[in-house]
C-alpha atoms as a PDB file:
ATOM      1  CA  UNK A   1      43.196  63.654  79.132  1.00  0.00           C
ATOM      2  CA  UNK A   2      40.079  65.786  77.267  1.00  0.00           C
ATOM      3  CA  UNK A   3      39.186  62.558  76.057  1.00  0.00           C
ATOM      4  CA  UNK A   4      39.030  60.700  79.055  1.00  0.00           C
ATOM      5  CA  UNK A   5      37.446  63.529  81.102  1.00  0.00           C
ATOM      6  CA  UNK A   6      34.656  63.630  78.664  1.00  0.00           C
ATOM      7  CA  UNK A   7      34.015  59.913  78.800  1.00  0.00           C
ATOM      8  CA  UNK A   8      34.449  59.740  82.343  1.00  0.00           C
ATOM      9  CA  UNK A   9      32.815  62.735  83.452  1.00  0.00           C
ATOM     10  CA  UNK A  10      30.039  63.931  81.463  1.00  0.00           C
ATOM     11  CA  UNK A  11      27.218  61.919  79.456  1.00  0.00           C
ATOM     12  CA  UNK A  12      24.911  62.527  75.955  1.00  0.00           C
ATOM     13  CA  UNK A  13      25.796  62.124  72.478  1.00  0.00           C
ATOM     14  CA  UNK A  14      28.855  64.039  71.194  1.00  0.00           C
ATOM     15  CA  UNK A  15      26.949  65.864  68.306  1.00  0.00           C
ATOM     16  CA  UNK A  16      24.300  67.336  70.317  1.00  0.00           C
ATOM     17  CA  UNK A  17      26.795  68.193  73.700  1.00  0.00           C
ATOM     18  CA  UNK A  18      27.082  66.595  77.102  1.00  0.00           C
ATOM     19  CA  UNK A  19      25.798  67.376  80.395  1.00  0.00           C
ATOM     20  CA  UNK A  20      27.918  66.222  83.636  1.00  0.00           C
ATOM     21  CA  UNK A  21      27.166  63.441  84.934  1.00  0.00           C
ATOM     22  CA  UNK A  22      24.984  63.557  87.685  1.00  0.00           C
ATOM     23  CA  UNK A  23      27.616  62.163  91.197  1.00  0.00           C
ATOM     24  CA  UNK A  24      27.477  63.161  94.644  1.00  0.00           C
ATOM     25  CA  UNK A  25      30.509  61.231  94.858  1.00  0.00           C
ATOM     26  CA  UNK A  26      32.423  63.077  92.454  1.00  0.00           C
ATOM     27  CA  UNK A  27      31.151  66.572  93.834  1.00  0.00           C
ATOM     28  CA  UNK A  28      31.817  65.291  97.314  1.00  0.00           C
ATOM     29  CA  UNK A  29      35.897  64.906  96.177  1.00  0.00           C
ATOM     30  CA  UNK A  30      35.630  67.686  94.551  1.00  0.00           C
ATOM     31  CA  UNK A  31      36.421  66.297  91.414  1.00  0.00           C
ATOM     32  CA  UNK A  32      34.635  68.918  89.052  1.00  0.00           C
ATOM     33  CA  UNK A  33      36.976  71.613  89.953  1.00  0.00           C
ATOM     34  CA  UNK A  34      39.808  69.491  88.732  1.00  0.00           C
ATOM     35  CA  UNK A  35      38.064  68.984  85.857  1.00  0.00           C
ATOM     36  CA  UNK A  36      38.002  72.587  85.291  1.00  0.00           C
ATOM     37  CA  UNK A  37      40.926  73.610  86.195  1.00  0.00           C
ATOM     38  CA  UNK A  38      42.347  71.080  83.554  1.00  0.00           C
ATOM     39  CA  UNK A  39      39.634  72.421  81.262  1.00  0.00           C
ATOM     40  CA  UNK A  40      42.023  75.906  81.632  1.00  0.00           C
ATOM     41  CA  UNK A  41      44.930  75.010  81.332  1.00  0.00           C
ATOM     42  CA  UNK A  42      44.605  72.980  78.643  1.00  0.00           C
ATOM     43  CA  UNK A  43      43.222  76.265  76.541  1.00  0.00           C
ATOM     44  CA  UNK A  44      46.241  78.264  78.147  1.00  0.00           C
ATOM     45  CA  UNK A  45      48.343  75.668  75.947  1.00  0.00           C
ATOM     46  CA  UNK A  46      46.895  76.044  73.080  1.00  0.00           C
ATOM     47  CA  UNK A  47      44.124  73.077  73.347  1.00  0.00           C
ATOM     48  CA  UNK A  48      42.631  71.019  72.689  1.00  0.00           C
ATOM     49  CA  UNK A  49      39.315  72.720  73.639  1.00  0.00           C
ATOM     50  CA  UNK A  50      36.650  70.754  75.431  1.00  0.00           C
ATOM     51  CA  UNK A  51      34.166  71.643  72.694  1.00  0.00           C
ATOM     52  CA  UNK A  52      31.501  68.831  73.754  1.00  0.00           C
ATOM     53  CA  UNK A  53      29.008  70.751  76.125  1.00  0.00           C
ATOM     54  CA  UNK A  54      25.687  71.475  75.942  1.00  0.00           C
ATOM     55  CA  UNK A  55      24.668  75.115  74.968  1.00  0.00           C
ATOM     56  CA  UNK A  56      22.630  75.565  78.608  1.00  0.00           C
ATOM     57  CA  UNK A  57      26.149  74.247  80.362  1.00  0.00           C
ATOM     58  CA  UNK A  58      28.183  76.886  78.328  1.00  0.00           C
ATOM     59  CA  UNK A  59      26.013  79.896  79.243  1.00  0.00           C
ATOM     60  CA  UNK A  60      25.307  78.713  82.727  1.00  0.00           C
ATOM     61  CA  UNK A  61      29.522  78.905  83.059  1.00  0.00           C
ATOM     62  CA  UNK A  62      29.411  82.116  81.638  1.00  0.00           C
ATOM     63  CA  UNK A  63      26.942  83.832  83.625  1.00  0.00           C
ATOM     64  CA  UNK A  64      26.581  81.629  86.820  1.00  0.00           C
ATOM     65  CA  UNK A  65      22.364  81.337  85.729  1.00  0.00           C
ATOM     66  CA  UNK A  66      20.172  79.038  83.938  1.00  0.00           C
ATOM     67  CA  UNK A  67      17.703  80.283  81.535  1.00  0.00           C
ATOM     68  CA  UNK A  68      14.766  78.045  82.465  1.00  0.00           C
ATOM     69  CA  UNK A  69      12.087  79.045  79.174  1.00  0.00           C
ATOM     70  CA  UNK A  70      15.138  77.910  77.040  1.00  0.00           C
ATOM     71  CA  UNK A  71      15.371  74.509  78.367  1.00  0.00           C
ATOM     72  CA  UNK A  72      14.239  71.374  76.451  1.00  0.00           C
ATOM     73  CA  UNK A  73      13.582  67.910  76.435  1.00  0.00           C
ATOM     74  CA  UNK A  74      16.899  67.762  74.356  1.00  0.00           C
ATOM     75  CA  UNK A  75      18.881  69.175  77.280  1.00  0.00           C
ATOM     76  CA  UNK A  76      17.827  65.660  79.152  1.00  0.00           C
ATOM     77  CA  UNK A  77      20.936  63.216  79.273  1.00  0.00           C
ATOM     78  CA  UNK A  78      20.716  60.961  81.737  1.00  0.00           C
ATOM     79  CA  UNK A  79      18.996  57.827  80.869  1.00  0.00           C
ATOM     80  CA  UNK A  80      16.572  57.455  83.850  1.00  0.00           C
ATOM     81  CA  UNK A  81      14.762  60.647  83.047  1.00  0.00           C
ATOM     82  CA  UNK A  82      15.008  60.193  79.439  1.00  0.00           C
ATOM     83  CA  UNK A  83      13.081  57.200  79.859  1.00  0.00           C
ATOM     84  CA  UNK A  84      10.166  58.688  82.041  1.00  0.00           C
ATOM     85  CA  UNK A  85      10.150  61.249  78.933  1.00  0.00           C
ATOM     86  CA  UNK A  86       9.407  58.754  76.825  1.00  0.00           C
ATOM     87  CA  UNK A  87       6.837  56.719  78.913  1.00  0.00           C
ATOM     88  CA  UNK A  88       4.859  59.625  79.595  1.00  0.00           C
ATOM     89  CA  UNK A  89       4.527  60.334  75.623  1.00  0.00           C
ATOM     90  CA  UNK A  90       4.344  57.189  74.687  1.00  0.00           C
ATOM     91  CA  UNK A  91       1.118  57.374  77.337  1.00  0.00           C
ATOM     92  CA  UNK A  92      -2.251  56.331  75.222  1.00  0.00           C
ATOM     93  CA  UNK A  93      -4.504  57.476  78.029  1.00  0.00           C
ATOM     94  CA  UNK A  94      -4.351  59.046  82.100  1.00  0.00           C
ATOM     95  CA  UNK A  95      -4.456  55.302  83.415  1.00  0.00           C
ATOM     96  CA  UNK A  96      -1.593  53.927  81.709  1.00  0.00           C
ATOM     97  CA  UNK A  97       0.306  57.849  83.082  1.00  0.00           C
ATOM     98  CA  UNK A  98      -1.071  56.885  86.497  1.00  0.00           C
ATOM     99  CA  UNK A  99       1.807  53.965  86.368  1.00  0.00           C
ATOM    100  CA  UNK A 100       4.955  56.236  86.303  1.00  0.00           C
ATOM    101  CA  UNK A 101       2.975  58.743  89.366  1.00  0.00           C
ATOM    102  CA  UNK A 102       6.048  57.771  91.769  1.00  0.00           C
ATOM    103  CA  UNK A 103       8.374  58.720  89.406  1.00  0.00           C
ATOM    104  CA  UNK A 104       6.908  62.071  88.298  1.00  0.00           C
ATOM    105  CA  UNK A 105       5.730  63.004  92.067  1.00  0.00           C
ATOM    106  CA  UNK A 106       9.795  62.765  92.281  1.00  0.00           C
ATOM    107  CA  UNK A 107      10.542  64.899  89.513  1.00  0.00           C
ATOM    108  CA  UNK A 108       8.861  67.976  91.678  1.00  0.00           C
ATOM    109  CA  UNK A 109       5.499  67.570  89.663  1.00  0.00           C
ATOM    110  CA  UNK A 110       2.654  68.226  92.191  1.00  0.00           C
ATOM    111  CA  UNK A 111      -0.615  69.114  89.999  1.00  0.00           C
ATOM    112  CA  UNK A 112      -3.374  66.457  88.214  1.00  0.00           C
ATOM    113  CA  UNK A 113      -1.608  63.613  86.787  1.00  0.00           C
ATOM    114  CA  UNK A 114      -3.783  63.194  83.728  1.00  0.00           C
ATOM    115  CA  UNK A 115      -3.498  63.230  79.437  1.00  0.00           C
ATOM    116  CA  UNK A 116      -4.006  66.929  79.083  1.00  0.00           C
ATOM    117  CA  UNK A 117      -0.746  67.174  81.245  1.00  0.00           C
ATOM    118  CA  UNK A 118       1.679  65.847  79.441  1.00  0.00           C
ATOM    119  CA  UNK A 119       3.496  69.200  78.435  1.00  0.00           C
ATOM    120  CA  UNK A 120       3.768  70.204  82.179  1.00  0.00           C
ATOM    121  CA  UNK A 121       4.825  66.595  83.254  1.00  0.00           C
ATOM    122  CA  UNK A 122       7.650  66.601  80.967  1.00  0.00           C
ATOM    123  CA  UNK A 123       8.120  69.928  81.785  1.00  0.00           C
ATOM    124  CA  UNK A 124       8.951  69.140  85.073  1.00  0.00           C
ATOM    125  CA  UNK A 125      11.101  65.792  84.430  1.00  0.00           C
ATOM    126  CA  UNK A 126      13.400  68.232  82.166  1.00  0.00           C
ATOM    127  CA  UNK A 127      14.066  70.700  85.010  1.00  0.00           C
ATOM    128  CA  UNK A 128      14.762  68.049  87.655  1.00  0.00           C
ATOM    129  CA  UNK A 129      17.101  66.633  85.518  1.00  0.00           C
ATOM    130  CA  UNK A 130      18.735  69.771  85.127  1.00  0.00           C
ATOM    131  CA  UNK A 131      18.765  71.641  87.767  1.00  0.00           C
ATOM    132  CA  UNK A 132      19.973  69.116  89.908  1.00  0.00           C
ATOM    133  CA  UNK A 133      23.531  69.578  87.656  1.00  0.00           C
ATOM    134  CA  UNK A 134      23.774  73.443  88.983  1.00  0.00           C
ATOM    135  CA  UNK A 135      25.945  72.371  92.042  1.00  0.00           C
ATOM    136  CA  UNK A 136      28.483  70.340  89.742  1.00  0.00           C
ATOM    137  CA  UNK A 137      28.399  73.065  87.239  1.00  0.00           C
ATOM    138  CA  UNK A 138      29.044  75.289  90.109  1.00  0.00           C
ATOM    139  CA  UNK A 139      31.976  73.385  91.121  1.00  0.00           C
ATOM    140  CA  UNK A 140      33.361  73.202  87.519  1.00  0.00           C
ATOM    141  CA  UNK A 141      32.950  77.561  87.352  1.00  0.00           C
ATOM    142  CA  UNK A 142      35.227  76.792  90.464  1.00  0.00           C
ATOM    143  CA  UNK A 143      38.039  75.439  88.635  1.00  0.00           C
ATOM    144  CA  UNK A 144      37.958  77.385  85.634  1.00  0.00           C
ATOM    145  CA  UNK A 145      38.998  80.500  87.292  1.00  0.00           C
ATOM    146  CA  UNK A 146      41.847  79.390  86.855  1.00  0.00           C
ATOM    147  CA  UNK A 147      44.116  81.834  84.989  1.00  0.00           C
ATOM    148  CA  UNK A 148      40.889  84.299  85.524  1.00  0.00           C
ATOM    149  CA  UNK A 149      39.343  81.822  82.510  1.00  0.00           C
ATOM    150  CA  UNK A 150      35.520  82.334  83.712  1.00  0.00           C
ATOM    151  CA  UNK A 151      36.066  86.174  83.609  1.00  0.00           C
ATOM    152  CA  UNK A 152      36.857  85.960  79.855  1.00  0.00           C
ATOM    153  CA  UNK A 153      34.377  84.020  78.710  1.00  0.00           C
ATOM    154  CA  UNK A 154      31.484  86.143  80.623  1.00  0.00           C
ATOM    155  CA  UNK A 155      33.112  89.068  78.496  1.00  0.00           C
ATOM    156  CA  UNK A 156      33.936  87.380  75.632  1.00  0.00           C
ATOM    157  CA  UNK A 157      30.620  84.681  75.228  1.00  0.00           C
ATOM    158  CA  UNK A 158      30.334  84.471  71.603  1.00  0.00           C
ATOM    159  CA  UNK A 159      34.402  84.044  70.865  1.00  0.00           C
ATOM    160  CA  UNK A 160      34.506  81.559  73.466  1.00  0.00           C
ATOM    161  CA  UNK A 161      31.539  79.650  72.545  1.00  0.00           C
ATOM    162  CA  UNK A 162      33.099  77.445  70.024  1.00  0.00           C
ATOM    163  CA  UNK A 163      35.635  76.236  72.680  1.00  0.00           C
ATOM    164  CA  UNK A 164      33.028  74.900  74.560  1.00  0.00           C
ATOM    165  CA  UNK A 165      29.818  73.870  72.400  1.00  0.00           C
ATOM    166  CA  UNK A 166      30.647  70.933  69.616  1.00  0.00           C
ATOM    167  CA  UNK A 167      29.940  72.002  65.653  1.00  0.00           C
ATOM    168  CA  UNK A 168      32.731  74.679  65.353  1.00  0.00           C
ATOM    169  CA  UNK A 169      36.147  72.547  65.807  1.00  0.00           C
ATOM    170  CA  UNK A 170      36.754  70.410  63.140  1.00  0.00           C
ATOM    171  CA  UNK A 171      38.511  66.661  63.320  1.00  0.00           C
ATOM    172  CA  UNK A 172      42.342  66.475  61.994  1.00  0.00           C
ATOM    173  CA  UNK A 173      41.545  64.614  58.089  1.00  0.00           C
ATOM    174  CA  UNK A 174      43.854  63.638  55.663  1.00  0.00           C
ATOM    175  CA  UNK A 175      43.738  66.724  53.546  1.00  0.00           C
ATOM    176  CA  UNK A 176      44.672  69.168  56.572  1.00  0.00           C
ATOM    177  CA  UNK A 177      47.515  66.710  57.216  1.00  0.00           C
ATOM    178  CA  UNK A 178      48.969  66.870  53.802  1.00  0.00           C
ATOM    179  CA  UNK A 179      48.708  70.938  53.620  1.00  0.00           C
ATOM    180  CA  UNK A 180      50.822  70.956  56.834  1.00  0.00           C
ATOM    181  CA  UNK A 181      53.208  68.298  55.509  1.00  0.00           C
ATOM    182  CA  UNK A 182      56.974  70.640  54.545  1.00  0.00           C
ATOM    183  CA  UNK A 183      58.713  67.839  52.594  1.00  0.00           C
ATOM    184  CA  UNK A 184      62.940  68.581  52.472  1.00  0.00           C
ATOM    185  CA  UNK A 185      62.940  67.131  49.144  1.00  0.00           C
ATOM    186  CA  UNK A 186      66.658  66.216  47.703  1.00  0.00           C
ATOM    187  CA  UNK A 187      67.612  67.925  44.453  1.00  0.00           C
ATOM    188  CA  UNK A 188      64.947  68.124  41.739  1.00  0.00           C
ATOM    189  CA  UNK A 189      65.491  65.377  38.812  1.00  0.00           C
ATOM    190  CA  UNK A 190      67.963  63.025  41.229  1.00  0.00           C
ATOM    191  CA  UNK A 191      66.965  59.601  41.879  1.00  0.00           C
ATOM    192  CA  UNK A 192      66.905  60.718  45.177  1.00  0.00           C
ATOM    193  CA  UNK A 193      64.230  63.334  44.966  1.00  0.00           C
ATOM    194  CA  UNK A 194      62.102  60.811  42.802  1.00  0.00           C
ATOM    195  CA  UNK A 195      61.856  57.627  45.583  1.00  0.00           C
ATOM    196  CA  UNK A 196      61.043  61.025  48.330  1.00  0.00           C
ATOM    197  CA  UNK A 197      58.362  61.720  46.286  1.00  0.00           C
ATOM    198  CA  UNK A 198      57.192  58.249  45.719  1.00  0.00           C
ATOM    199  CA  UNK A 199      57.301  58.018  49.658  1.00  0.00           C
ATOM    200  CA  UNK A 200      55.348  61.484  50.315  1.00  0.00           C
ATOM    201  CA  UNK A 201      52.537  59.736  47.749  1.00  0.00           C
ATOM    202  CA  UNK A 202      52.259  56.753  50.133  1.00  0.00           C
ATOM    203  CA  UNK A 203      51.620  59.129  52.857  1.00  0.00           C
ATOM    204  CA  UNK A 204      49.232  61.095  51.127  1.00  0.00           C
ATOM    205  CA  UNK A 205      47.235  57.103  50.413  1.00  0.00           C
ATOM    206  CA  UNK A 206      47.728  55.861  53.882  1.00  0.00           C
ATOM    207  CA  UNK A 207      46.133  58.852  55.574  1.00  0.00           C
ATOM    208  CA  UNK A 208      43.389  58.910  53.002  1.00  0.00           C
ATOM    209  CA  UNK A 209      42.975  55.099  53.574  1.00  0.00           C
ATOM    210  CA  UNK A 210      42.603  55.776  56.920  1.00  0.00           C
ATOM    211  CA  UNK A 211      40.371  58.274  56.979  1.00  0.00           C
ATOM    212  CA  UNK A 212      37.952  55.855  54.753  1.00  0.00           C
ATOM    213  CA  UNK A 213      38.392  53.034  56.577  1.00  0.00           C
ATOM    214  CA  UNK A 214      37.166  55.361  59.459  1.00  0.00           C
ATOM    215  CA  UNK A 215      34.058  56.604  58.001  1.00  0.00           C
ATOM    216  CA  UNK A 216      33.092  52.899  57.417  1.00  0.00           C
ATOM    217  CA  UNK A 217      33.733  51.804  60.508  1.00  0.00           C
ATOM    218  CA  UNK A 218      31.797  54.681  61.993  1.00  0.00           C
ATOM    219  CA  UNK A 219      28.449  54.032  59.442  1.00  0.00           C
ATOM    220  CA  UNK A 220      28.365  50.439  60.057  1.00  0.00           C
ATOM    221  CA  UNK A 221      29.428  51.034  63.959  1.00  0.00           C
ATOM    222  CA  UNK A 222      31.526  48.668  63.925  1.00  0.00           C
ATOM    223  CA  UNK A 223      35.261  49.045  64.223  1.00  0.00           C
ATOM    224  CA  UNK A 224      36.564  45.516  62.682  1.00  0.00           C
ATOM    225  CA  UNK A 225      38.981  43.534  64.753  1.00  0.00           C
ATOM    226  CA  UNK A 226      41.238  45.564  67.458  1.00  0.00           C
ATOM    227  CA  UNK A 227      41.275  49.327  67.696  1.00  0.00           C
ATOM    228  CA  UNK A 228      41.757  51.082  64.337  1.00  0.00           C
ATOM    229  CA  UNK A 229      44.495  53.277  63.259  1.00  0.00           C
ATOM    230  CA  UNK A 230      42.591  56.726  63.532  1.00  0.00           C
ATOM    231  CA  UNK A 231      44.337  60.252  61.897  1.00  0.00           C
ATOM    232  CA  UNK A 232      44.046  61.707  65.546  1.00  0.00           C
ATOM    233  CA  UNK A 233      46.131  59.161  66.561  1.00  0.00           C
ATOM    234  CA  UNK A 234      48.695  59.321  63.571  1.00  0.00           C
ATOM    235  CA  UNK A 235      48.841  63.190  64.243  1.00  0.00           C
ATOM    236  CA  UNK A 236      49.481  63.090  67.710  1.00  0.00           C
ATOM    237  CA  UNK A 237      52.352  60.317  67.132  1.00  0.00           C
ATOM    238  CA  UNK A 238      53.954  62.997  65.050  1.00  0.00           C
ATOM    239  CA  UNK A 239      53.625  66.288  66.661  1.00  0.00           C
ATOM    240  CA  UNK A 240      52.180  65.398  70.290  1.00  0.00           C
ATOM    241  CA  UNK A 241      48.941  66.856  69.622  1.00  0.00           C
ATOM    242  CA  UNK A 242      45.887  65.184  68.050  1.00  0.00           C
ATOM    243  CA  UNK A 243      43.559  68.118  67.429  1.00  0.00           C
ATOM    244  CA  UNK A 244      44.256  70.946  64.863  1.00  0.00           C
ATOM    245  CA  UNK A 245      45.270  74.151  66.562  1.00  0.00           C
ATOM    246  CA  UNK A 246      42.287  76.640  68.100  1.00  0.00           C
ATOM    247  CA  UNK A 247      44.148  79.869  66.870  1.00  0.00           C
ATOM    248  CA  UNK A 248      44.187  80.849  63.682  1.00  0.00           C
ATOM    249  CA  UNK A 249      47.908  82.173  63.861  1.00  0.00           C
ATOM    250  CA  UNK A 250      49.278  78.902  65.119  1.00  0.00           C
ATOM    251  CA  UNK A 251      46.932  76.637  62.216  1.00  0.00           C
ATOM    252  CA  UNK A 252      48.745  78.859  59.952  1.00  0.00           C
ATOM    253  CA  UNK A 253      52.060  78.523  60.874  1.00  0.00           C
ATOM    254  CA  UNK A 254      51.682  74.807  61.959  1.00  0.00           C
ATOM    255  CA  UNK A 255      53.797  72.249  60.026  1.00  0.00           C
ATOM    256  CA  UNK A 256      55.053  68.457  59.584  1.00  0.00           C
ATOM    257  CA  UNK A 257      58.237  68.929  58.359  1.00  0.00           C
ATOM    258  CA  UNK A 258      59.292  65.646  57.060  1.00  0.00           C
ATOM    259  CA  UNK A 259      62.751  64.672  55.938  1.00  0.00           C
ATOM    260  CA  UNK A 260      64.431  61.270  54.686  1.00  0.00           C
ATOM    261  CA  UNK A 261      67.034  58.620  55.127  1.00  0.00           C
ATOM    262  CA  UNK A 262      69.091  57.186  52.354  1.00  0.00           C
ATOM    263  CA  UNK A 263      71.938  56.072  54.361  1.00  0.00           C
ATOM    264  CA  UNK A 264      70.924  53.388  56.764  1.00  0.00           C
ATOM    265  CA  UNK A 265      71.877  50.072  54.949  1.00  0.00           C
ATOM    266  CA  UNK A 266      75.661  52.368  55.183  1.00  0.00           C
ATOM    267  CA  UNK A 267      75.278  53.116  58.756  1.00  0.00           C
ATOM    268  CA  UNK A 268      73.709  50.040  59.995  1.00  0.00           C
ATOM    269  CA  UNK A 269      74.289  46.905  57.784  1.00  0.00           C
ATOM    270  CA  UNK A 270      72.522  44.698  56.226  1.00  0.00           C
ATOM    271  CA  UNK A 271      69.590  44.613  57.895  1.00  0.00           C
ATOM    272  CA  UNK A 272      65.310  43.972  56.944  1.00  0.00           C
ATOM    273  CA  UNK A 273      63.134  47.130  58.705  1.00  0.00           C
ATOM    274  CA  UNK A 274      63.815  50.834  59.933  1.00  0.00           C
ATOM    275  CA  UNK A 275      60.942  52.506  61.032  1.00  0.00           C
ATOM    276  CA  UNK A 276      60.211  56.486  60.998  1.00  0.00           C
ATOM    277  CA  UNK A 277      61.486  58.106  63.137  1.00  0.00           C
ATOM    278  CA  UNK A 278      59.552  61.152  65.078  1.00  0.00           C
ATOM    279  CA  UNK A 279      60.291  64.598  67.245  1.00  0.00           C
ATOM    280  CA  UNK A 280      57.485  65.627  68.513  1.00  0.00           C
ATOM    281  CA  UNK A 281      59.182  68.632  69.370  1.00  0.00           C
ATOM    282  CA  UNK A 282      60.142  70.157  66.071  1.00  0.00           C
ATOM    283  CA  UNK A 283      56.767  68.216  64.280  1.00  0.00           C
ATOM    284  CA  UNK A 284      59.326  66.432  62.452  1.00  0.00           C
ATOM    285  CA  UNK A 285      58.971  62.728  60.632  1.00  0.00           C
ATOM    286  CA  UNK A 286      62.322  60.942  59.126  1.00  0.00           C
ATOM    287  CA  UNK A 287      61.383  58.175  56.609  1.00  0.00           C
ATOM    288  CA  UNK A 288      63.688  55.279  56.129  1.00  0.00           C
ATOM    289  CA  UNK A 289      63.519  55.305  51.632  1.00  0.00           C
ATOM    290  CA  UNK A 290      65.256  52.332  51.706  1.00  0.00           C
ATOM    291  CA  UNK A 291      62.693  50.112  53.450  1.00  0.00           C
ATOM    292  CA  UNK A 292      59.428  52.041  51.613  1.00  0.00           C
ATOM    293  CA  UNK A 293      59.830  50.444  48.053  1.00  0.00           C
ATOM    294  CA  UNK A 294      55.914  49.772  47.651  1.00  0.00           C
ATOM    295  CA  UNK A 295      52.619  51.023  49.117  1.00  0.00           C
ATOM    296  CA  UNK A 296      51.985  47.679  50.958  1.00  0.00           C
ATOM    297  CA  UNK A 297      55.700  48.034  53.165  1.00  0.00           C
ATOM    298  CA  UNK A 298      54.832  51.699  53.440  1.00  0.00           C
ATOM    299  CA  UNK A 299      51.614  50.888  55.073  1.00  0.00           C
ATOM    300  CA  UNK A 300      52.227  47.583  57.227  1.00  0.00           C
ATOM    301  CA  UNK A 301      55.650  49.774  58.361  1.00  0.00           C
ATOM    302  CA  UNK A 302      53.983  53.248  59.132  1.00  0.00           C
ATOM    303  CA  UNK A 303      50.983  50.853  61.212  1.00  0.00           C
ATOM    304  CA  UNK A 304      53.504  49.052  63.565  1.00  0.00           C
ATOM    305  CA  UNK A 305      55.552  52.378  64.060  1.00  0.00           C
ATOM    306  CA  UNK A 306      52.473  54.223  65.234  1.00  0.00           C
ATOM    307  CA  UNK A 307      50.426  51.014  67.026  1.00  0.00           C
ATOM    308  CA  UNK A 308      54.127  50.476  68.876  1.00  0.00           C
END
C-alpha cells in the first residue's frame, strides 16, 4: 500500500524525494489525510516507512512552515514547471525569454522580463511550484496526527528524518536475507543434514541470482520479458513484509527460520512437484528435499511458488 501511495500520490525521482502531486481533486476528497493517516499507522506497525519525500516536505510536516531561502530548483517536480525552468535557461537572449512571458506572468513573476533576470524568474517558477503544495501538505499534517505522530516528529526531527527522507533505509539484498535465514538442520554427518545443506546453498544462489539479474535490469532499464522476480517480493512471500525492519531491536531479532521435508513421497505417493511451503506468521519456509535435487529444479520450483 506504501508502494502504491507513492506512485499514485506523489511525483519526482525516488533518489532525490517526491513532492505530492499537485490535485484539487484529491484535496477536495480529502484524500491526503488518508494518505497520512496510513502513513501512521503503518510506522505504529513497525513499517515500512514512507522514506521517499523531499527534505522541504519533511520539515514543512514537522514544523507546519516552509523555509523559503532553502528552496531550489531541485525541489521542482512537476513537469510543467520543470520545463519553463529549463526554457528560461536554455534562453540565448531577452527575445527568445519574451516567448514563455504568459507562463512566467503565471508563476507570480511581475518585474522586467529580460536576460539579467533569469535568477529571479526561476526564482519565482520554484516557489509557485511549491507553495502551491502547502494546502495538500497541510492536509497530509492532518492525517498524521494520528496516534499524536506529528507531535513526535516536531520533537524528535532528526530521529524521524530517516523515516521520511530516502538515503537512510536500505533495500532487503541477498546477504541480509541469508544472515536472517535459522536453518533446523538434521543431525550433523547424516545424509539428511548433507541434501539440507545442499538445499540452503541453492537458496543462498537464487537470491544472489536475483539480486544480479536486478541490477541489470535496472542499468539497462529494461526489465526483460514479464515482471521479474525481485528479493522484496521473495521476502514478503516469506514473512509478509518486504522491507527490513526500522528498529534496530526487531532487525536484530528478525529471522527466516527454515525447516525441511523428507517425507512427502511417504505421505503423498508417487508424485512429480511439492512446492515450499510458507507461514508468514512464524517467518517460517518448509522445503520439499525430495523435489530440490539440482540448482535448475530449485530455481524453476522456488519461481512458480513465489510468482503463484
Amino acid at each position: 500500500m506504501i508502494s502504491g501511495i507513492e506512485n499514485r500520490f506523489f511525483e519526482g525521482t525516488g533518489d532525490q524525494g517526491k513532492n505530492p502531486k499537485y490535485s484539487l481533486t484529491d484535496l477536495d476528497d480529502d484524500n491526503f489525510r488518508i494518505v497520512g493517516e496510513i502513513f501512521a499507522v503503518s510506522l505504529a506497525q513497525g513499517g515500512p516507512a514512507p522514506a521517499f519525500l523531499r527534505e522541504w516536505c519533511y520539515n514543512f510536516l514537522c514544523s507546519g512552515k516552509v523555509d523559503f531561502s532553502s528552496l531550489s530548483k531541485e525541489d521542482v517536480m512537476d513537469l510543467e514547471s520543470s520545463l519553463l525552468i529549463s526554457k528560461v535557461e536554455d534562453a540565448a537572449d531577452t527575445e527568445s525569454l519574451m516567448v514563455f512571458t504568459d507562463e512566467i506572468v503565471s508563476c507570480g513573476y511581475t518585474n522586467l522580463i529580460k536576460l539579467e533576470q533569469k535568477a529571479s524568474i526561476i526564482r519565482a517558477v520554484v516557489l509557485h511550484s511549491t507553495t502551491r503544495l502547502i494546502p495538500i501538505l497541510q492536509q497530509l499534517q492532518n492525517g498524521m496526527r494520528l496516534y499524536g505522530l506529528v507531535d513526535q516528529m516536531g520533537a524528535n526531527t532528526e530521529i524521524f528524518r530517516e523515516l521520511f527522507v530516502p538515503g537512510n533505509i536500505t533495500k532487503p539484498d541477498a546477504d541480509f536475507m541469508m544472515m536472517s535465514c535459522k536453518p533446523l538442520f538434521s543431525e550433523k554427518g547424516t545424509s539428511k543434514e548433507r541434501s539440507e545443506r545442499k538445499v540452503i546453498n541453492f537458496f543462498q544462489d537464487f537470491l544472489q541470482e536475483i539480486e544480479v539479474d536486478a541490477t541489470i535490469a535496472e542499468a539497462e532499464s529494461n526489465p526483460g520479458d514479464g515482471e521479474p522476480l525481485s528479493l522484496q517480493t521473495v521476502l514478503q512471500w516469506i514473512t509478509g513484509q518486504c522491507h527490513i525492519p526500522i528498529l534496530p531491536d526487531e532487525k536484530r531479532q528478525f529471522k527466516i527460520t527454515c525447516t525441511f521435508d523428507h517425507d512427502c513421497m511417504e505421505r503423498l505417493g508417487n508424485h512429480s512437484v511439492c512446492y515450499p511451503v510458507v507461514s508468514a506468521c512464524t517467518c517460517t519456509i518448509t522445503f520439499p528435499v525430495k523435489h530440490l535435487n539440482t540448482y535448475q529444479e530449485f530455481k524453476r520450483i522456488m519461481s512458480d511458488a513465489v510468482k503463484y
